[in-house]
PDB file of N, CA and C in Angstrom:
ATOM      1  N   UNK A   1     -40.827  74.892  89.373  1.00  0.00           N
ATOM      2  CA  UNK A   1     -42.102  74.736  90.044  1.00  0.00           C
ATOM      3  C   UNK A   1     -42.700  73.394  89.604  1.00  0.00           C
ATOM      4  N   UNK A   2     -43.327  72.705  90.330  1.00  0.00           N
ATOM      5  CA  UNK A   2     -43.849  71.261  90.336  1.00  0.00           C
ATOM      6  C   UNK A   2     -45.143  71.298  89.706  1.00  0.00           C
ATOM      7  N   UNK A   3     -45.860  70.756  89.431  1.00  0.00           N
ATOM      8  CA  UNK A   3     -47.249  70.949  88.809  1.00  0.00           C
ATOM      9  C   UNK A   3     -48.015  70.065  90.311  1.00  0.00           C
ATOM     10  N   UNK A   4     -47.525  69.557  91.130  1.00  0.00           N
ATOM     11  CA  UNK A   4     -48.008  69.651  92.562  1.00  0.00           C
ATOM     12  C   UNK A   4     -48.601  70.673  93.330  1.00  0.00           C
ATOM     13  N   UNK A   5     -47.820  71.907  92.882  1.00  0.00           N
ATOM     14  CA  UNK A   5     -47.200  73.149  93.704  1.00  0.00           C
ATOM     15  C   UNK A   5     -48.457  73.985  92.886  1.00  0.00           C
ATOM     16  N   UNK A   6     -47.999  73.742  91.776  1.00  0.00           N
ATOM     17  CA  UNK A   6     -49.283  74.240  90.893  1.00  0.00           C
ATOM     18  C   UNK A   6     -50.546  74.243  90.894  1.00  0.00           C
ATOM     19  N   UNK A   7     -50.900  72.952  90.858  1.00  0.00           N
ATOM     20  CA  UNK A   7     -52.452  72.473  91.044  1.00  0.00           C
ATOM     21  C   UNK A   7     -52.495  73.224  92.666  1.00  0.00           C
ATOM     22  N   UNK A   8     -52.376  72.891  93.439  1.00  0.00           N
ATOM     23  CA  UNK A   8     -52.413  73.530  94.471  1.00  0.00           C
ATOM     24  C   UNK A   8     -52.910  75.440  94.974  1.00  0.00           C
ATOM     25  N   UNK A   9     -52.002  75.675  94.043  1.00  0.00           N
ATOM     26  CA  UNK A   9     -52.141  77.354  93.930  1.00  0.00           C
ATOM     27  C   UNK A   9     -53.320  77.547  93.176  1.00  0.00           C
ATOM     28  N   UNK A  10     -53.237  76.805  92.047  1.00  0.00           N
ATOM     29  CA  UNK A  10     -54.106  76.939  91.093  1.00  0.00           C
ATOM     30  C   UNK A  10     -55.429  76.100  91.476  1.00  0.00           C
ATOM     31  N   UNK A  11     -56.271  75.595  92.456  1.00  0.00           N
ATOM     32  CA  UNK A  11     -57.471  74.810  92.608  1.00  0.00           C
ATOM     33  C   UNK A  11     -58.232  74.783  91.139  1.00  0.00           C
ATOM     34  N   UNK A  12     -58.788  75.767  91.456  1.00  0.00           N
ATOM     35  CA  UNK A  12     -60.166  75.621  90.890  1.00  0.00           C
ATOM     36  C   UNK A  12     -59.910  75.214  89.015  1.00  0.00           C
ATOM     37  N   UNK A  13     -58.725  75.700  88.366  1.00  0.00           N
ATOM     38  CA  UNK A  13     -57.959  75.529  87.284  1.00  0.00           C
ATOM     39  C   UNK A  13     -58.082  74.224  87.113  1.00  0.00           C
ATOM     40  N   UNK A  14     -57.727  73.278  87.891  1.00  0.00           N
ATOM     41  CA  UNK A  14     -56.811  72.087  87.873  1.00  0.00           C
ATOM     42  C   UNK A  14     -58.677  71.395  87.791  1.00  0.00           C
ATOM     43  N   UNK A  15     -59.726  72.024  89.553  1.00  0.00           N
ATOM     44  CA  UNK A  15     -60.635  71.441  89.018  1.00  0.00           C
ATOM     45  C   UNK A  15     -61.465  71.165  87.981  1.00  0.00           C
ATOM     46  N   UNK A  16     -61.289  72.121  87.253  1.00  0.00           N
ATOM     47  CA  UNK A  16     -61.914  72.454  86.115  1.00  0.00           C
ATOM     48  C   UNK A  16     -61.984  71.445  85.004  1.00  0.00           C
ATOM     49  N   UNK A  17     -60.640  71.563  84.562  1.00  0.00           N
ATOM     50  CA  UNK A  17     -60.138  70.526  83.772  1.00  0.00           C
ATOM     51  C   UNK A  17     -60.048  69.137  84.247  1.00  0.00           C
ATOM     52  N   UNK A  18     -60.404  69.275  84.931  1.00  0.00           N
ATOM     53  CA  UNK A  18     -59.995  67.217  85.475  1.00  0.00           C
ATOM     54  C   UNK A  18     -61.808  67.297  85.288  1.00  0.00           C
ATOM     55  N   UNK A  19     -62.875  67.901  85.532  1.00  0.00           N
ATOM     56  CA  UNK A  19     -64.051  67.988  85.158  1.00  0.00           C
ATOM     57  C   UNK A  19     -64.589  67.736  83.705  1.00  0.00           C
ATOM     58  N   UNK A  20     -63.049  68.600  83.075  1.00  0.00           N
ATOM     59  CA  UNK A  20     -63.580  69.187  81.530  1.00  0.00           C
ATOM     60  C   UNK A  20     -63.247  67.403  80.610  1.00  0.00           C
ATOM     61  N   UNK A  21     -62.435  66.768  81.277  1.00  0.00           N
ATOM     62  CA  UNK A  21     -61.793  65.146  80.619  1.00  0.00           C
ATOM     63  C   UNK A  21     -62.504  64.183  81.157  1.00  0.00           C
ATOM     64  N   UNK A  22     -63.351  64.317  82.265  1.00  0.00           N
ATOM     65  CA  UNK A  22     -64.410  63.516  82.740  1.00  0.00           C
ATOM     66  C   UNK A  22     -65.146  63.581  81.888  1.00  0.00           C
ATOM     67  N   UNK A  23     -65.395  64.332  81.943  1.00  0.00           N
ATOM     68  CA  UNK A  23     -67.114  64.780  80.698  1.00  0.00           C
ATOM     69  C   UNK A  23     -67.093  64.092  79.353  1.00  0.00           C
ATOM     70  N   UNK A  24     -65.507  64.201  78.906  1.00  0.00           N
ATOM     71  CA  UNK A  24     -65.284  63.867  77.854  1.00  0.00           C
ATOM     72  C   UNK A  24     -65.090  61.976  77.878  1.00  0.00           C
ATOM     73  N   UNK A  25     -64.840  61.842  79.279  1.00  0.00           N
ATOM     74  CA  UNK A  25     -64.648  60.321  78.860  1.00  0.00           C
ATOM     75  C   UNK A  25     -66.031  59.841  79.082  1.00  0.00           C
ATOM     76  N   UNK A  26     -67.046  60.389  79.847  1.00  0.00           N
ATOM     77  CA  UNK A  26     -68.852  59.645  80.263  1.00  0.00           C
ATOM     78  C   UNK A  26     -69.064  59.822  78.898  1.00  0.00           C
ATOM     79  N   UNK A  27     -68.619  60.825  77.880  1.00  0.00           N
ATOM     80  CA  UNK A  27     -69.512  61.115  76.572  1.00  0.00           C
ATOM     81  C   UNK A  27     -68.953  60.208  75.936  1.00  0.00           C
ATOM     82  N   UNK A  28     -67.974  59.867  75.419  1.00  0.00           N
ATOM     83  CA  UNK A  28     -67.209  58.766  75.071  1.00  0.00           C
ATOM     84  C   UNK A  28     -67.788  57.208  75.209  1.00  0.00           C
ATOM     85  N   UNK A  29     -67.831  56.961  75.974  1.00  0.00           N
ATOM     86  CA  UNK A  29     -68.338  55.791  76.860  1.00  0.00           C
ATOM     87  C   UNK A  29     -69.748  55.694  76.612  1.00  0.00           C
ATOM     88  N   UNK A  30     -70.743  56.904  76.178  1.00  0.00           N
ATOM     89  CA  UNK A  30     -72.186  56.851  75.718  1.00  0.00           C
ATOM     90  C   UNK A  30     -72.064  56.095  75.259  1.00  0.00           C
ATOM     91  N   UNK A  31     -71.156  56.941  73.598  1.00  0.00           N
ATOM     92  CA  UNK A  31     -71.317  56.707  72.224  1.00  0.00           C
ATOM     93  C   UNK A  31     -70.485  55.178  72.092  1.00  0.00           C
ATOM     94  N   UNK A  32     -69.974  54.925  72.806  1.00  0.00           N
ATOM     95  CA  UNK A  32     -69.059  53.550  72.378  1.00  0.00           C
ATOM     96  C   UNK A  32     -70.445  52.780  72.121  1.00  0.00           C
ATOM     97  N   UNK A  33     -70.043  51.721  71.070  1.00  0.00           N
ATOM     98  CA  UNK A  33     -70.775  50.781  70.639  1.00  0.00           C
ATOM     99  C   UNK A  33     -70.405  48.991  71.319  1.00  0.00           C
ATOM    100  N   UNK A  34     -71.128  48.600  71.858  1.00  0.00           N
ATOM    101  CA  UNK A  34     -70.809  47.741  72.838  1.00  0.00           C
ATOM    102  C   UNK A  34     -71.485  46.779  72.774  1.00  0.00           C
ATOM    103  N   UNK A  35     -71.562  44.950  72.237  1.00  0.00           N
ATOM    104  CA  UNK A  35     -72.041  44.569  72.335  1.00  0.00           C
ATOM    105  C   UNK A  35     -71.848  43.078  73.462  1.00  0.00           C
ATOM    106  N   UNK A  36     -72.590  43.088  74.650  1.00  0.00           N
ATOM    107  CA  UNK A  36     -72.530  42.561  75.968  1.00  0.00           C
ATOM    108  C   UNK A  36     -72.576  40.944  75.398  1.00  0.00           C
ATOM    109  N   UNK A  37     -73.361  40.406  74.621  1.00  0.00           N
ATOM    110  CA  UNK A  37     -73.847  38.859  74.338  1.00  0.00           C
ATOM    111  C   UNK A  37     -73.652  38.673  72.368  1.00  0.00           C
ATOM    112  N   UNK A  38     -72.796  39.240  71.871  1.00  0.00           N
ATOM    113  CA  UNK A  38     -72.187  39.001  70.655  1.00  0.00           C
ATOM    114  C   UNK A  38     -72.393  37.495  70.139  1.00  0.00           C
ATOM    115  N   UNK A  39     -73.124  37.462  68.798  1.00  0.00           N
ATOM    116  CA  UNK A  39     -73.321  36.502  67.881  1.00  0.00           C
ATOM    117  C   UNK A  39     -72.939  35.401  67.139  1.00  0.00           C
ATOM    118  N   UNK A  40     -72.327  34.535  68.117  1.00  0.00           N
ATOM    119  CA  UNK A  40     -71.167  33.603  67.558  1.00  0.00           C
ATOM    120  C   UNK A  40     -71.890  32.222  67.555  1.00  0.00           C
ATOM    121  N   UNK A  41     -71.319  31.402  66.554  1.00  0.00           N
ATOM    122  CA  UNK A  41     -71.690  29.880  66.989  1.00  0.00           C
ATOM    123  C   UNK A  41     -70.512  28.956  67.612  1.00  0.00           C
ATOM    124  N   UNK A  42     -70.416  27.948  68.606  1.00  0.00           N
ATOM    125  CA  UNK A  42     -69.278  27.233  68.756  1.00  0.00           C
ATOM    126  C   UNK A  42     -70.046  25.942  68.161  1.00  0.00           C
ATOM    127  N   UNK A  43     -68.769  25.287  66.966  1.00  0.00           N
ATOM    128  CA  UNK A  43     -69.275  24.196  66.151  1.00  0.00           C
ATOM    129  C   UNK A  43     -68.509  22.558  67.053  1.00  0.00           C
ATOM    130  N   UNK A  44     -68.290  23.317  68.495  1.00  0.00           N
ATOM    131  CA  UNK A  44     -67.524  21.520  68.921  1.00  0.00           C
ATOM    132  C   UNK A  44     -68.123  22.345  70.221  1.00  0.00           C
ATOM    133  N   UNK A  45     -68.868  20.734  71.397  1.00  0.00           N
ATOM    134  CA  UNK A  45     -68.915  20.384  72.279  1.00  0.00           C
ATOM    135  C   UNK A  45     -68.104  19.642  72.792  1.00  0.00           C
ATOM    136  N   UNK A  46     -67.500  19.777  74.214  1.00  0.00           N
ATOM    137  CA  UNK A  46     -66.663  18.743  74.677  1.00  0.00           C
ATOM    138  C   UNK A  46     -67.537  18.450  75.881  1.00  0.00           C
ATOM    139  N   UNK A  47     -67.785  17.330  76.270  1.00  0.00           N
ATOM    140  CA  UNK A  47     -68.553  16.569  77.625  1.00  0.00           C
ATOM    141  C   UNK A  47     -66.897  15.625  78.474  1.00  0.00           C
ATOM    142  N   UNK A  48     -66.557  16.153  79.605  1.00  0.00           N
ATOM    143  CA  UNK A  48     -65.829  15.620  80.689  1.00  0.00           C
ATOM    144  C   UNK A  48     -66.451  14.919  81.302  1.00  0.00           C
ATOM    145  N   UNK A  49     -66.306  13.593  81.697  1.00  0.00           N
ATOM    146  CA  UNK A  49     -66.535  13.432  82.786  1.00  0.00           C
ATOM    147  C   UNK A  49     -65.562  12.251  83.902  1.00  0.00           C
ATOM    148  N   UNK A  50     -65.972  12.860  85.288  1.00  0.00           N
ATOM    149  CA  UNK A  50     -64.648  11.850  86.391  1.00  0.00           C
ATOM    150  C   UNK A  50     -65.524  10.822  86.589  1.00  0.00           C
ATOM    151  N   UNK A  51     -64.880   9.786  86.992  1.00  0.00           N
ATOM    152  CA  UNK A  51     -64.945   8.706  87.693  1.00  0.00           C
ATOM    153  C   UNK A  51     -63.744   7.694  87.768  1.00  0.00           C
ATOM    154  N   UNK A  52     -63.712   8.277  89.321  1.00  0.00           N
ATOM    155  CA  UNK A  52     -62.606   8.257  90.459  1.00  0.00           C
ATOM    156  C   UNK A  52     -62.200   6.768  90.373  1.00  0.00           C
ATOM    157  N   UNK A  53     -60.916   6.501  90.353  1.00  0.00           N
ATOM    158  CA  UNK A  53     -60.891   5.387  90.728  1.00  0.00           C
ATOM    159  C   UNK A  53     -60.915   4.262  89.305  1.00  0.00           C
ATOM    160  N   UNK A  54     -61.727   4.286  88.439  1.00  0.00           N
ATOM    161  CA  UNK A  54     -61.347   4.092  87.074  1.00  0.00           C
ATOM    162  C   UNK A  54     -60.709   3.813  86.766  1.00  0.00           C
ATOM    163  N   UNK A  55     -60.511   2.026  86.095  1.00  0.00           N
ATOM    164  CA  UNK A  55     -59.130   2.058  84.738  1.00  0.00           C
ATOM    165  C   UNK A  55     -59.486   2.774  83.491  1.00  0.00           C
ATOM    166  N   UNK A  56     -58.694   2.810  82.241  1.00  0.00           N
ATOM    167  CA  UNK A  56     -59.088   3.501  81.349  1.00  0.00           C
ATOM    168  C   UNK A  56     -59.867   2.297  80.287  1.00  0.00           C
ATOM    169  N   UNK A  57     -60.028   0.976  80.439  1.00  0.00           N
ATOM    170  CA  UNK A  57     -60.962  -0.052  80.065  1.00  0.00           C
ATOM    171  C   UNK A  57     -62.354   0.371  80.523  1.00  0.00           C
ATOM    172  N   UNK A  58     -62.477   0.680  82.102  1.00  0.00           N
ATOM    173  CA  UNK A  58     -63.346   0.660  82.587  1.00  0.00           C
ATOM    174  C   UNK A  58     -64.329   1.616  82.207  1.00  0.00           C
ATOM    175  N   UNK A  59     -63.553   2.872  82.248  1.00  0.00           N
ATOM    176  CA  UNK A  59     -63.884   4.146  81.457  1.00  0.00           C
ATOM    177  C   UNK A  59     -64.578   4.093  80.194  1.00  0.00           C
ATOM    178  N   UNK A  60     -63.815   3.214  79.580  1.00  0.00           N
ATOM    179  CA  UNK A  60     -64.108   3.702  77.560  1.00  0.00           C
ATOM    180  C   UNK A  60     -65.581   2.610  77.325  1.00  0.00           C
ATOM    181  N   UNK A  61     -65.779   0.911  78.591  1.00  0.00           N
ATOM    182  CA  UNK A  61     -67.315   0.701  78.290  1.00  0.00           C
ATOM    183  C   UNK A  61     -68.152   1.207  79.257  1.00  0.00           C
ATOM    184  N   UNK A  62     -67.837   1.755  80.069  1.00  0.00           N
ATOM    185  CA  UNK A  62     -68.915   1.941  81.412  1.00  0.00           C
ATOM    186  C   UNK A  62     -69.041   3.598  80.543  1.00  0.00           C
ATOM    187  N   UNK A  63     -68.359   4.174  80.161  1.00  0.00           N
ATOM    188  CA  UNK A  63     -68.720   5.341  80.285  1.00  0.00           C
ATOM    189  C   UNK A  63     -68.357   6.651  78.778  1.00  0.00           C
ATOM    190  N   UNK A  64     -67.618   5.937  78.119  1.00  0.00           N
ATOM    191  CA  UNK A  64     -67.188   6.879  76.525  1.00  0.00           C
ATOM    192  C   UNK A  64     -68.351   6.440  75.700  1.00  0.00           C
ATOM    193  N   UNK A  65     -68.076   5.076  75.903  1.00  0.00           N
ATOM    194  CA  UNK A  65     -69.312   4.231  74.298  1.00  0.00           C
ATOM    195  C   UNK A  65     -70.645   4.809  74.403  1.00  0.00           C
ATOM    196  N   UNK A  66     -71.101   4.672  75.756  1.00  0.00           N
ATOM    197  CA  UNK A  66     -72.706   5.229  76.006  1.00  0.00           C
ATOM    198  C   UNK A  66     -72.336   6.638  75.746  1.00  0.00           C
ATOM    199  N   UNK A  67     -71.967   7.665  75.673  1.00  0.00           N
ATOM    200  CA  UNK A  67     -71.760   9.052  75.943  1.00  0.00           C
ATOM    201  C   UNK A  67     -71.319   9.136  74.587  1.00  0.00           C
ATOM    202  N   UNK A  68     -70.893   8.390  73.780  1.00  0.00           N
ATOM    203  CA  UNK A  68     -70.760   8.732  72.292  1.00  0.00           C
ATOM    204  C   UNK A  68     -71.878   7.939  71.460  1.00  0.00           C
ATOM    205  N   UNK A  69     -72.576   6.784  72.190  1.00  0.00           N
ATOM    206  CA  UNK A  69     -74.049   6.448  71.151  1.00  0.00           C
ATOM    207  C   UNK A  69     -74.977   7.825  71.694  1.00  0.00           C
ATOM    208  N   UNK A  70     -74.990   8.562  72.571  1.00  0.00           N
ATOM    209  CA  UNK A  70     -75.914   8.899  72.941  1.00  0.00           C
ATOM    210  C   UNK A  70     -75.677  10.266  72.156  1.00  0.00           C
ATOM    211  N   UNK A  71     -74.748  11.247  71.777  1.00  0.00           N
ATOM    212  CA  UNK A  71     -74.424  12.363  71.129  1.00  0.00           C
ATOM    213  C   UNK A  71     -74.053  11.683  69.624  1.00  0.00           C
ATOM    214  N   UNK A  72     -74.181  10.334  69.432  1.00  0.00           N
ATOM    215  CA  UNK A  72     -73.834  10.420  67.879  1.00  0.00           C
ATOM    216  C   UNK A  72     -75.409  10.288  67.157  1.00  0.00           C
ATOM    217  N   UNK A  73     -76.669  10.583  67.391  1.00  0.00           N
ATOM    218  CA  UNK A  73     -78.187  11.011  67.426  1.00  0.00           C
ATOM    219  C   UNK A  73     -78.533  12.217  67.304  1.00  0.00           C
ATOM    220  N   UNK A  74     -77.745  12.715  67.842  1.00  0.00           N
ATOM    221  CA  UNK A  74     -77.684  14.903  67.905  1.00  0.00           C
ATOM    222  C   UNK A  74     -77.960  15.147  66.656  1.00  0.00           C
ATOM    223  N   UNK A  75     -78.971  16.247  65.669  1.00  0.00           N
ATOM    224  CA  UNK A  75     -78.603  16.282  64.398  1.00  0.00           C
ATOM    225  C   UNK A  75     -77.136  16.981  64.083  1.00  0.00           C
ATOM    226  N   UNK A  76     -76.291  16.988  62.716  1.00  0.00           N
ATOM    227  CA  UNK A  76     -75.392  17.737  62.545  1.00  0.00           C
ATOM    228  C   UNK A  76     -74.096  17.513  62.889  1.00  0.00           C
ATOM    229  N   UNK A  77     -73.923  16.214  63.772  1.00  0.00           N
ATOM    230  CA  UNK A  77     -72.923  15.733  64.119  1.00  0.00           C
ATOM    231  C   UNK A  77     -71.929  15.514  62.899  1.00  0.00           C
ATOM    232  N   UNK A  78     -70.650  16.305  62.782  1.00  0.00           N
ATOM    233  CA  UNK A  78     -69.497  16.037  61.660  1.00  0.00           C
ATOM    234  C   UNK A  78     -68.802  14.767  62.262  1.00  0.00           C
ATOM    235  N   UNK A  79     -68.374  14.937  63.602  1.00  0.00           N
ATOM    236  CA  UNK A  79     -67.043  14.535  63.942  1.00  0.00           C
ATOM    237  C   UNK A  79     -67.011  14.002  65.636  1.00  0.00           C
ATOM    238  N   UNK A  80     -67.075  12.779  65.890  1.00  0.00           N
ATOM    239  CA  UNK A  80     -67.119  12.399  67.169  1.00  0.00           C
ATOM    240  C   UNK A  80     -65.372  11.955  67.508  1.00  0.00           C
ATOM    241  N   UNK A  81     -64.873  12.248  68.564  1.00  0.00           N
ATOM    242  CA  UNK A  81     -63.564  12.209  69.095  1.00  0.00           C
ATOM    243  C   UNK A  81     -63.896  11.672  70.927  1.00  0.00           C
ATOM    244  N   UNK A  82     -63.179  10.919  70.768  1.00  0.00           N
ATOM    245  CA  UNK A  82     -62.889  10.774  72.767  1.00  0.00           C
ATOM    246  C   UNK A  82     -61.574   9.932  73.140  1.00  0.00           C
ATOM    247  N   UNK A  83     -61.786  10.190  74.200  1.00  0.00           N
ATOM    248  CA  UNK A  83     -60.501   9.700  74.854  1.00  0.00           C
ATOM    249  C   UNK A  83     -60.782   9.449  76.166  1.00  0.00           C
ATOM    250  N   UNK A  84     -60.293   8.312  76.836  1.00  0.00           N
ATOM    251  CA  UNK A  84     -60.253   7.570  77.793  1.00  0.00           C
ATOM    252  C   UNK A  84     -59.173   7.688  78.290  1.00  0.00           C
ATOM    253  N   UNK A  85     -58.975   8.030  80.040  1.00  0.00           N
ATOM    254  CA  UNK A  85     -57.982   8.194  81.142  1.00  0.00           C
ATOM    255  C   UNK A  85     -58.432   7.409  82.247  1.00  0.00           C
ATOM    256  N   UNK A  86     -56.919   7.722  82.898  1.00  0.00           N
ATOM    257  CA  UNK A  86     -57.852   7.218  84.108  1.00  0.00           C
ATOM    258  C   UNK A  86     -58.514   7.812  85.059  1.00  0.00           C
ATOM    259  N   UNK A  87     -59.778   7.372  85.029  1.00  0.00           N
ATOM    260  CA  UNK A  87     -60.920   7.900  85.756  1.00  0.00           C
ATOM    261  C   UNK A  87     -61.439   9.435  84.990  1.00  0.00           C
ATOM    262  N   UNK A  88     -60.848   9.458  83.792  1.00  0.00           N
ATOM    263  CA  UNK A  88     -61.684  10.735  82.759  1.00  0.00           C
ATOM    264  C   UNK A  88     -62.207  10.205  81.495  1.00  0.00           C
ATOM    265  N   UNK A  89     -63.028  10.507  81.355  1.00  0.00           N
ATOM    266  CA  UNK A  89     -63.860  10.934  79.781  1.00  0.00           C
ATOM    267  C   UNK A  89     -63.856  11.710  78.999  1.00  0.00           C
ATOM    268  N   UNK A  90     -63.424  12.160  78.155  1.00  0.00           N
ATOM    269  CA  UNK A  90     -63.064  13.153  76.985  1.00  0.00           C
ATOM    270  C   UNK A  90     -64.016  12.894  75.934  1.00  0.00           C
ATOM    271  N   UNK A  91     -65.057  13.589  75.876  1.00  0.00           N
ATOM    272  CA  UNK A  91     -65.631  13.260  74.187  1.00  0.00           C
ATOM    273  C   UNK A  91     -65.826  14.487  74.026  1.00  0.00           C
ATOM    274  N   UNK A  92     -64.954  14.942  72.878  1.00  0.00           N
ATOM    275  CA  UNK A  92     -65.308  15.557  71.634  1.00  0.00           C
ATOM    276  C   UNK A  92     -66.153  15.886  70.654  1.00  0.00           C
ATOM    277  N   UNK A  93     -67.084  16.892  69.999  1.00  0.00           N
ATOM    278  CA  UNK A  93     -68.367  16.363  68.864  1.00  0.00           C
ATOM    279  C   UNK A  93     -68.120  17.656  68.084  1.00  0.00           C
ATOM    280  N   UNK A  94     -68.111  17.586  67.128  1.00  0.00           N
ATOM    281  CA  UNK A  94     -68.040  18.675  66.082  1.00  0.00           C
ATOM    282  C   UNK A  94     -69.080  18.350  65.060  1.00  0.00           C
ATOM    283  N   UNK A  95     -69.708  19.925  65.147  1.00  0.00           N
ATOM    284  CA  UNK A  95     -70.919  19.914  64.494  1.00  0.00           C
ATOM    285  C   UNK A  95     -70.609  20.703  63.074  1.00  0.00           C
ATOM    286  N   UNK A  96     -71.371  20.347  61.909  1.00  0.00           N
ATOM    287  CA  UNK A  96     -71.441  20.712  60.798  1.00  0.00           C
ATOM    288  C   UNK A  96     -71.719  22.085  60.700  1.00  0.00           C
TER     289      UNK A  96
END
């Protein structure tokens, strides 16, 4: 005999219990401890930015140097990093 065949014969049995493990998982799911916006710090910012068309000269004075005088003022700054592509900006900042 199948437990197809079963549940079948058996309704209200089968409803029962599929009721009786519901219950148990909403109660479950109360008590879980859950926290939605958890307490972390991230100690590095990274700032991207495009511009299309760009050599990577063009990039590192038109657009790294200002973007690293301007975050090396931030308090707490450990560690400034960047990198120049073409037509990207990469800066890096790691904070104390």
């Amino acid at each position: 005999m199948s437990i197809s065949a079963l549940a079948v014969r058996r309704a209200v049995t089968f409803t029962m219990a599929f009721l009786v493990i519901i219950g148990f998982g909403l109660y479950s799911l109360s008590r879980l401890q859950l926290d939605l916006y958890p307490d972390i710090t991230l100690p590095t910012v990274v700032v991207i930015t495009n511009y299309t068309g760009a050599s990577p000269e063009d990039i590192e004075t038109l657009v790294t140097r200002p973007l690293e005088g301007a975050v090396a003022s931030v308090k707490d700054v450990e560690e400034i990093r960047s990198t120049s592509k073409q037509g990207i900006s990469l800066v890096e900042v790691k904070f104390d």
